[in-house]
C-alpha atoms as a PDB file:
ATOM      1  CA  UNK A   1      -3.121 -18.809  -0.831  1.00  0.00           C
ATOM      2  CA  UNK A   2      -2.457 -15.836  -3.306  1.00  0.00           C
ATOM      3  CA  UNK A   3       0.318 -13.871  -1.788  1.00  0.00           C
ATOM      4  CA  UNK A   4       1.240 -10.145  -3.036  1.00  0.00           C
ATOM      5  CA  UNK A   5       4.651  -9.039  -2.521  1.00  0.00           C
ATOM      6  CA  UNK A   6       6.504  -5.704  -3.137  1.00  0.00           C
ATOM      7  CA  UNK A   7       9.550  -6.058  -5.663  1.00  0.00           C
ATOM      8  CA  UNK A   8      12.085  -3.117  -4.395  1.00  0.00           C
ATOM      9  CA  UNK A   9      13.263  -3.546  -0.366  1.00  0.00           C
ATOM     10  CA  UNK A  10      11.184  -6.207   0.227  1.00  0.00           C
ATOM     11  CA  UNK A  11      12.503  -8.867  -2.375  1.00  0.00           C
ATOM     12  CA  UNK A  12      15.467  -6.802  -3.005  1.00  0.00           C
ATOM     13  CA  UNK A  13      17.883  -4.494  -1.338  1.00  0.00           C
ATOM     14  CA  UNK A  14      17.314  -1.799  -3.606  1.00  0.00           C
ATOM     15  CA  UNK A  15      18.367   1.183  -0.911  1.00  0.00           C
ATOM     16  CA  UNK A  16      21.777  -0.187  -0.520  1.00  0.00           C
ATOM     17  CA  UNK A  17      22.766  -0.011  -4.932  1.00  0.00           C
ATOM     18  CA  UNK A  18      20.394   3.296  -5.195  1.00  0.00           C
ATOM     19  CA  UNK A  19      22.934   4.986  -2.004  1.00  0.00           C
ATOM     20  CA  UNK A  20      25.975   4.082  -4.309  1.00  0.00           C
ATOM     21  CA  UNK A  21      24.337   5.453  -7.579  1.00  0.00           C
ATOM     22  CA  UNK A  22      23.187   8.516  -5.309  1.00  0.00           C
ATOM     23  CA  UNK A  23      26.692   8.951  -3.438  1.00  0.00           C
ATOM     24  CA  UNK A  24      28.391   8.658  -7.397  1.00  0.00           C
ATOM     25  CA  UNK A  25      26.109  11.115  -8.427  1.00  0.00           C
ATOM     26  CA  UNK A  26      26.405  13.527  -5.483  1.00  0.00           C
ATOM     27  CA  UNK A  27      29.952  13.430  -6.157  1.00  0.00           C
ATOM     28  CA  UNK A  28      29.910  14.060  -9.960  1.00  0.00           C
ATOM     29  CA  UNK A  29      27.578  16.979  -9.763  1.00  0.00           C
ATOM     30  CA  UNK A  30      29.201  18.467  -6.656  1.00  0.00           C
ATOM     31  CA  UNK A  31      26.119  18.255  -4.145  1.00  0.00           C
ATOM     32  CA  UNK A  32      27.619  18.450  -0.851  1.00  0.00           C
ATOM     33  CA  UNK A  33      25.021  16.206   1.532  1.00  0.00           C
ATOM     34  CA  UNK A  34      25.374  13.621   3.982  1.00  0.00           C
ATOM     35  CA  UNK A  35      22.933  10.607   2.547  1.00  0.00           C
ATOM     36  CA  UNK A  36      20.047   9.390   5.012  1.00  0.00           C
ATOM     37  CA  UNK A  37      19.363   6.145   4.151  1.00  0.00           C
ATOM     38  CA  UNK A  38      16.345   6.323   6.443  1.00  0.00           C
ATOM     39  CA  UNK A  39      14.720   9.141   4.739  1.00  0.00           C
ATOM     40  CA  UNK A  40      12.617   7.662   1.782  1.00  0.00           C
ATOM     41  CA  UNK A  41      12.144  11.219  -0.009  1.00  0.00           C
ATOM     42  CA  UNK A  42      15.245  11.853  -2.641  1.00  0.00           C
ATOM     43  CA  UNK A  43      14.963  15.511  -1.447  1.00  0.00           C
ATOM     44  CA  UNK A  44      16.091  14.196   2.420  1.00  0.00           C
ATOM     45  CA  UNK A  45      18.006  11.249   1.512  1.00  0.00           C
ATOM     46  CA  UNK A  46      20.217  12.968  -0.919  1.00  0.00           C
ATOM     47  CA  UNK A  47      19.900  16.721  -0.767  1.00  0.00           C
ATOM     48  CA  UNK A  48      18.402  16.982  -4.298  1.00  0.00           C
ATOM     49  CA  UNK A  49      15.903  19.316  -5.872  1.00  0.00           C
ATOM     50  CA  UNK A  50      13.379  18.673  -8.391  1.00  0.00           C
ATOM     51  CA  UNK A  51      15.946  18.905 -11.029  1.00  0.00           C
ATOM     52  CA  UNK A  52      18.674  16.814  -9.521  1.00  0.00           C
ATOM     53  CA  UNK A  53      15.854  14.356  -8.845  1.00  0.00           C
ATOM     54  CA  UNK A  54      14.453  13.814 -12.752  1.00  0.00           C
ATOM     55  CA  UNK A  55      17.988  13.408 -13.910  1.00  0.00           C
ATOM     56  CA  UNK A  56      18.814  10.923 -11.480  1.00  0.00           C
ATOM     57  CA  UNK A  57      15.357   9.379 -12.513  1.00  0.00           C
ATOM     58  CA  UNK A  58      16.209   9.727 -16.594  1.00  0.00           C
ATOM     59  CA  UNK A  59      19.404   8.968 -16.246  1.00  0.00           C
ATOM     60  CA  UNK A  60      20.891   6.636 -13.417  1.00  0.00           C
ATOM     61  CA  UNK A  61      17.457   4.374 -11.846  1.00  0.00           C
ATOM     62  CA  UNK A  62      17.364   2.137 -14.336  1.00  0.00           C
ATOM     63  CA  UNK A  63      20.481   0.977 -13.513  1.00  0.00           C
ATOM     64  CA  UNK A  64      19.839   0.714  -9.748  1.00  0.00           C
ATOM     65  CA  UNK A  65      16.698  -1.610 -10.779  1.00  0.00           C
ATOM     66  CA  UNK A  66      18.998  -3.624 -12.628  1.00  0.00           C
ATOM     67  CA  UNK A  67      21.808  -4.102 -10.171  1.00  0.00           C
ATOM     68  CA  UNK A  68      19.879  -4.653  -6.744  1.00  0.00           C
ATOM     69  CA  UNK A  69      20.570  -8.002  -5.537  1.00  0.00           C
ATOM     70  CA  UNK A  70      17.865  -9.873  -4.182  1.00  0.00           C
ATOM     71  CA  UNK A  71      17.518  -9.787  -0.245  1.00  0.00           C
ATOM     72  CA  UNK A  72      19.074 -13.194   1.651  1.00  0.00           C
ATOM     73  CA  UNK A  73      16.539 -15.780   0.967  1.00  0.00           C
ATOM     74  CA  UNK A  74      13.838 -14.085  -0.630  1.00  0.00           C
ATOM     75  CA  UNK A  75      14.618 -16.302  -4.050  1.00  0.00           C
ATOM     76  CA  UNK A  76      14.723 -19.567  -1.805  1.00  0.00           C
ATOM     77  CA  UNK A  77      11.171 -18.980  -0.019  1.00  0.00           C
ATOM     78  CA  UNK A  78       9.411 -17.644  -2.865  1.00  0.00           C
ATOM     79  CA  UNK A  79      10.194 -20.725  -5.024  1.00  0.00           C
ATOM     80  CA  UNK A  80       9.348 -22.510  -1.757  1.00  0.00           C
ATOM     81  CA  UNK A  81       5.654 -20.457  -1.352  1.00  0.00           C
ATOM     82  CA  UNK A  82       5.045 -21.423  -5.041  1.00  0.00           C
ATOM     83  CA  UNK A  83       6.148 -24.940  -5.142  1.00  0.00           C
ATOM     84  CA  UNK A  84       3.491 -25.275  -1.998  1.00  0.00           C
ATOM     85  CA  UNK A  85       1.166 -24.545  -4.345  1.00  0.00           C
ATOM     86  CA  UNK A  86       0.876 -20.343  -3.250  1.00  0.00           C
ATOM     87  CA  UNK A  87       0.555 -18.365  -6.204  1.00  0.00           C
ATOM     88  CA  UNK A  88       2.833 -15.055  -6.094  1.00  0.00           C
ATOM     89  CA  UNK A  89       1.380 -11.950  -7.659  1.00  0.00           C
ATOM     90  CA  UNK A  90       4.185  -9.036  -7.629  1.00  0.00           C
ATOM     91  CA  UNK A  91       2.520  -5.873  -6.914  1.00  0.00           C
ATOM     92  CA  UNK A  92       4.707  -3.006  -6.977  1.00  0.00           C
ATOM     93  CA  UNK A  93       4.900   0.873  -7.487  1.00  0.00           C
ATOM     94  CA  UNK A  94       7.550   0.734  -9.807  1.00  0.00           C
ATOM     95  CA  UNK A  95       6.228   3.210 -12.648  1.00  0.00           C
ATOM     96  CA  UNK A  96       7.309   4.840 -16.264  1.00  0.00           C
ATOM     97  CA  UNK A  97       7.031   7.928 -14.482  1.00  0.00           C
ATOM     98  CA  UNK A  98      10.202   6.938 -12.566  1.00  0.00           C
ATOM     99  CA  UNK A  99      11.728   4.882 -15.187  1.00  0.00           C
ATOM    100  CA  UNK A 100      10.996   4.438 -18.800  1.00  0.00           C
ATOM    101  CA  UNK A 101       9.749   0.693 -19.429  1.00  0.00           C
ATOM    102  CA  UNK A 102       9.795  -0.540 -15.952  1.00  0.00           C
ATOM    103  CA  UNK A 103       7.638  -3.004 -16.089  1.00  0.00           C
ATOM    104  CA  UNK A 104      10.002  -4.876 -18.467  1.00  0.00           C
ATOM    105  CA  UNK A 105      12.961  -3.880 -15.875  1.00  0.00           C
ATOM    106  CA  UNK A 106      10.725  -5.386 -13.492  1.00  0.00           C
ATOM    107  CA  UNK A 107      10.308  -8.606 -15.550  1.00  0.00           C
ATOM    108  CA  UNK A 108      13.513  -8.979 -16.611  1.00  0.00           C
ATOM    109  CA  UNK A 109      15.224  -8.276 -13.052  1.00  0.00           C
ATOM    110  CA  UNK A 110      12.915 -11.081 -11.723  1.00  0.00           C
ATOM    111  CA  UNK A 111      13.843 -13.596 -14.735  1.00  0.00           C
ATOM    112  CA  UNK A 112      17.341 -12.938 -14.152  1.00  0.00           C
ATOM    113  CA  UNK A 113      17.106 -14.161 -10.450  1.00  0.00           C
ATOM    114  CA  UNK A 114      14.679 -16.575 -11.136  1.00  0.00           C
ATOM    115  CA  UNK A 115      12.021 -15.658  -9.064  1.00  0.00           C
ATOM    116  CA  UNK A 116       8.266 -17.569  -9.818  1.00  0.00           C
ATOM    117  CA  UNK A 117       5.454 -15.360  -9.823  1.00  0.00           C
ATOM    118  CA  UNK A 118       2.170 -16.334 -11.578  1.00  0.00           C
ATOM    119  CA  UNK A 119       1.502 -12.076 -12.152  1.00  0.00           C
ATOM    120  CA  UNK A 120       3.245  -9.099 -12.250  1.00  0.00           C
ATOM    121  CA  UNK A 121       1.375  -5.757 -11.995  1.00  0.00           C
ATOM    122  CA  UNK A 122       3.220  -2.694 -11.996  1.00  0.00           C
ATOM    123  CA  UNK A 123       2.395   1.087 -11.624  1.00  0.00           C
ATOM    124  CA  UNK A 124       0.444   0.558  -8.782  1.00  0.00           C
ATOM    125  CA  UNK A 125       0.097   3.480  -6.784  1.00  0.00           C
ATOM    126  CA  UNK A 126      -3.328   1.966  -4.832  1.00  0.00           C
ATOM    127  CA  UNK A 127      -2.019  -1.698  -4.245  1.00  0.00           C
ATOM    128  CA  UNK A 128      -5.403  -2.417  -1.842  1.00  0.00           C
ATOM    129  CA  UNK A 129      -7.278  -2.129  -4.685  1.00  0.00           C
ATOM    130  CA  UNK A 130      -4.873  -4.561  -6.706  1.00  0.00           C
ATOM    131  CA  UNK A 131      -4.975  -7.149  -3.776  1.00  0.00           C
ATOM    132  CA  UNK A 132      -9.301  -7.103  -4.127  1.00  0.00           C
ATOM    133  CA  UNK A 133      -8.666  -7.113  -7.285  1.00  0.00           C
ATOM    134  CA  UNK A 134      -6.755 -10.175  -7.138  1.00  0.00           C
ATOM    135  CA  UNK A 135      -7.625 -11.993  -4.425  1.00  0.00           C
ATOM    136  CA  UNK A 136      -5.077 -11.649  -2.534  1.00  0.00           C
ATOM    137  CA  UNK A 137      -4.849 -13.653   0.832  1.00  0.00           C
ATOM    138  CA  UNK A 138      -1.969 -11.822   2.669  1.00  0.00           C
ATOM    139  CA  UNK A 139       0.550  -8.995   1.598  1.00  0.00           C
ATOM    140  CA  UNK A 140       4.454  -8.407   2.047  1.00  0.00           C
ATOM    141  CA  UNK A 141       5.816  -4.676   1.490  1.00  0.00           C
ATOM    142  CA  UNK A 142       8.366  -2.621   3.161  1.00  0.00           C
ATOM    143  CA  UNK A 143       6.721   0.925   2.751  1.00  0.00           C
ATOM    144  CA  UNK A 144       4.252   1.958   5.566  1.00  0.00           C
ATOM    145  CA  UNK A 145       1.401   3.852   3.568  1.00  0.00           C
ATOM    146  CA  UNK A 146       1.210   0.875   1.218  1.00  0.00           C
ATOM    147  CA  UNK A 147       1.080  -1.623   4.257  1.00  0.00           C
ATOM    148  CA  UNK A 148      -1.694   0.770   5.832  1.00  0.00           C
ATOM    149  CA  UNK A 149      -3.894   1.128   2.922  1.00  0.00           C
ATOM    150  CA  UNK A 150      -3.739  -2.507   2.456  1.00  0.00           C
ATOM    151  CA  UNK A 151      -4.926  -3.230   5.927  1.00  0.00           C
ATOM    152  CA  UNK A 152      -7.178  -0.864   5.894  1.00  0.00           C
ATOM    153  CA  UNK A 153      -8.907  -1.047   2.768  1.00  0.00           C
ATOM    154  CA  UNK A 154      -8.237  -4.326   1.455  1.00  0.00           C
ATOM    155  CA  UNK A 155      -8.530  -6.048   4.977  1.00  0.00           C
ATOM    156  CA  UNK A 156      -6.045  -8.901   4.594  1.00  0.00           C
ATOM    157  CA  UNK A 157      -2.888  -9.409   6.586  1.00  0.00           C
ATOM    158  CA  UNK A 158      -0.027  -7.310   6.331  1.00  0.00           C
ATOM    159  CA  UNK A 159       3.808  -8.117   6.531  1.00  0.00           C
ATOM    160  CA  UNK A 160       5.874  -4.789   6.859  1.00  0.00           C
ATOM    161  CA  UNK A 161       9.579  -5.732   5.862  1.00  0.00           C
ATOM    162  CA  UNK A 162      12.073  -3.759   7.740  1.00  0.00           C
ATOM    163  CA  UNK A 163      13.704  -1.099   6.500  1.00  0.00           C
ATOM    164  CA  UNK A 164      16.150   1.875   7.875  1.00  0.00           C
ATOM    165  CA  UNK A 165      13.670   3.951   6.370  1.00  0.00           C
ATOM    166  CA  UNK A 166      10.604   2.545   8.430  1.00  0.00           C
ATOM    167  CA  UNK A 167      12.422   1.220  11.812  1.00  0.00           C
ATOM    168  CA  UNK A 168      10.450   4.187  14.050  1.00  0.00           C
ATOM    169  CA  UNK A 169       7.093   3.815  12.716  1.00  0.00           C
ATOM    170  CA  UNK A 170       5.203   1.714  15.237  1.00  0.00           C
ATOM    171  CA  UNK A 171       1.922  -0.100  13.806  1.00  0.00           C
ATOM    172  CA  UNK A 172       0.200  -2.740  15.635  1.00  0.00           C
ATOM    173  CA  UNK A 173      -2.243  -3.887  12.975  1.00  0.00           C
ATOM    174  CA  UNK A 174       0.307  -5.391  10.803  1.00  0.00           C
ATOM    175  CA  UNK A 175       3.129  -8.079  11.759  1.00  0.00           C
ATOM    176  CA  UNK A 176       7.306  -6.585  11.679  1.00  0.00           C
ATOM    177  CA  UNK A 177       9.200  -8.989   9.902  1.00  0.00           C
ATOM    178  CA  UNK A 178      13.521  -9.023   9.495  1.00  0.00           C
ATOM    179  CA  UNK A 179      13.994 -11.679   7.199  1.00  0.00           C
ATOM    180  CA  UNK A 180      12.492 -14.064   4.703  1.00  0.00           C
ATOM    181  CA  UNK A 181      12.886 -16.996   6.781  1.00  0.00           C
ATOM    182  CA  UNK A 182      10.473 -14.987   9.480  1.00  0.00           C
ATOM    183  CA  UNK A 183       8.346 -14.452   6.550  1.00  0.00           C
ATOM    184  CA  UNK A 184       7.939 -18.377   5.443  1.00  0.00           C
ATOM    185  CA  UNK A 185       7.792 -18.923   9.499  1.00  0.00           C
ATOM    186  CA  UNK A 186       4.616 -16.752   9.865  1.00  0.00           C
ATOM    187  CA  UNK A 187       3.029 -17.774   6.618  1.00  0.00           C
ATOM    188  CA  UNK A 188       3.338 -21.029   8.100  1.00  0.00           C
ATOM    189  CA  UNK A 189       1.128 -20.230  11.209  1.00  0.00           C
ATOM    190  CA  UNK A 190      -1.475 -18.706   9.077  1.00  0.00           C
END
């Protein structure tokens, strides 16, 4: 099976290290705002403006890509998946536009934890058209318009991984999961 999986929130906990670099950064440039996790715009989440928000990017992401630990047993059951014989193709959003050189952040971030994958593809924006592309058999991703256009357009099975940011949003074409052990449990009944 060829499985595509989203790098930040569903392999990692990204939203918990970017909240620290936000809060720090709130704090040194005196922005007075309460941070919603659950919002996944920087203007909501953190109060900024356009300005606040391509410093941040220039000067503080890349260190939030970096630092994000990997979530609780994502390394374990993608080395698993792979070791079945899966292959894992990374397909994430994760662009220069946000970051300069994130694909090698990307790469580097998943060598360091030593997660298998057989391909990375970064900058995707339209990650249905990546999974045709590619063949994919079934995708994981924790942000709803990716998981929809997947479905929709790429018409493959869709894991949406929780997130405080997509908790309300109610979808019955595509299967809720809280953990990476539900994950290997489902692929399992597939």
């Amino acid at each position: 099976m060829n499985i595509g999986i989203d790098i930040d929130d569903t392999i990692n906990d990204l939203t918990s290290i970017l909240v620290k670099y936000a809060s720090e950064y709130n704090k040194a440039t005196k922005i007075e705002h309460v941070i919603q996790p659950h919002e996944w715009e920087f203007e909501k989440a953190f109060g900024w403006d356009e300005s606040n928000i391509k410093e941040f990017l220039e000067k503080h992401f890349h260190k939030a890509y970096i630092d994000a630990k990997p979530k609780e047993h994502s390394v374990e059951i993608i080395k698993k998946l792979k070791e079945e014989g899966n292959q894992i193709i990374i397909i994430t959003a994760r662009s220069d536009e946000e970051v300069k050189n994130a694909h090698y952040y990307s790469e580097e971030w998943l060598k360091k934890h030593d997660i298998p994958y057989d391909k990375l593809i970064s900058n995707s924006y339209d990650k249905a058209r990546k999974c045709i592309e590619n063949n994919v058999d079934l995708f994981i991703d924790d942000r709803i318009t990716h998981c929809e256009n997947v479905y929709e357009n790429a018409k493959i099975p869709v894991y949406l991984f929780d997130s405080e940011y997509n908790k309300n949003h109610e979808n019955t074409n595509f299967k809720r999961v809280f953990s990476w052990l539900e994950v290997y449990n489902e692929i399992q009944k597939l």
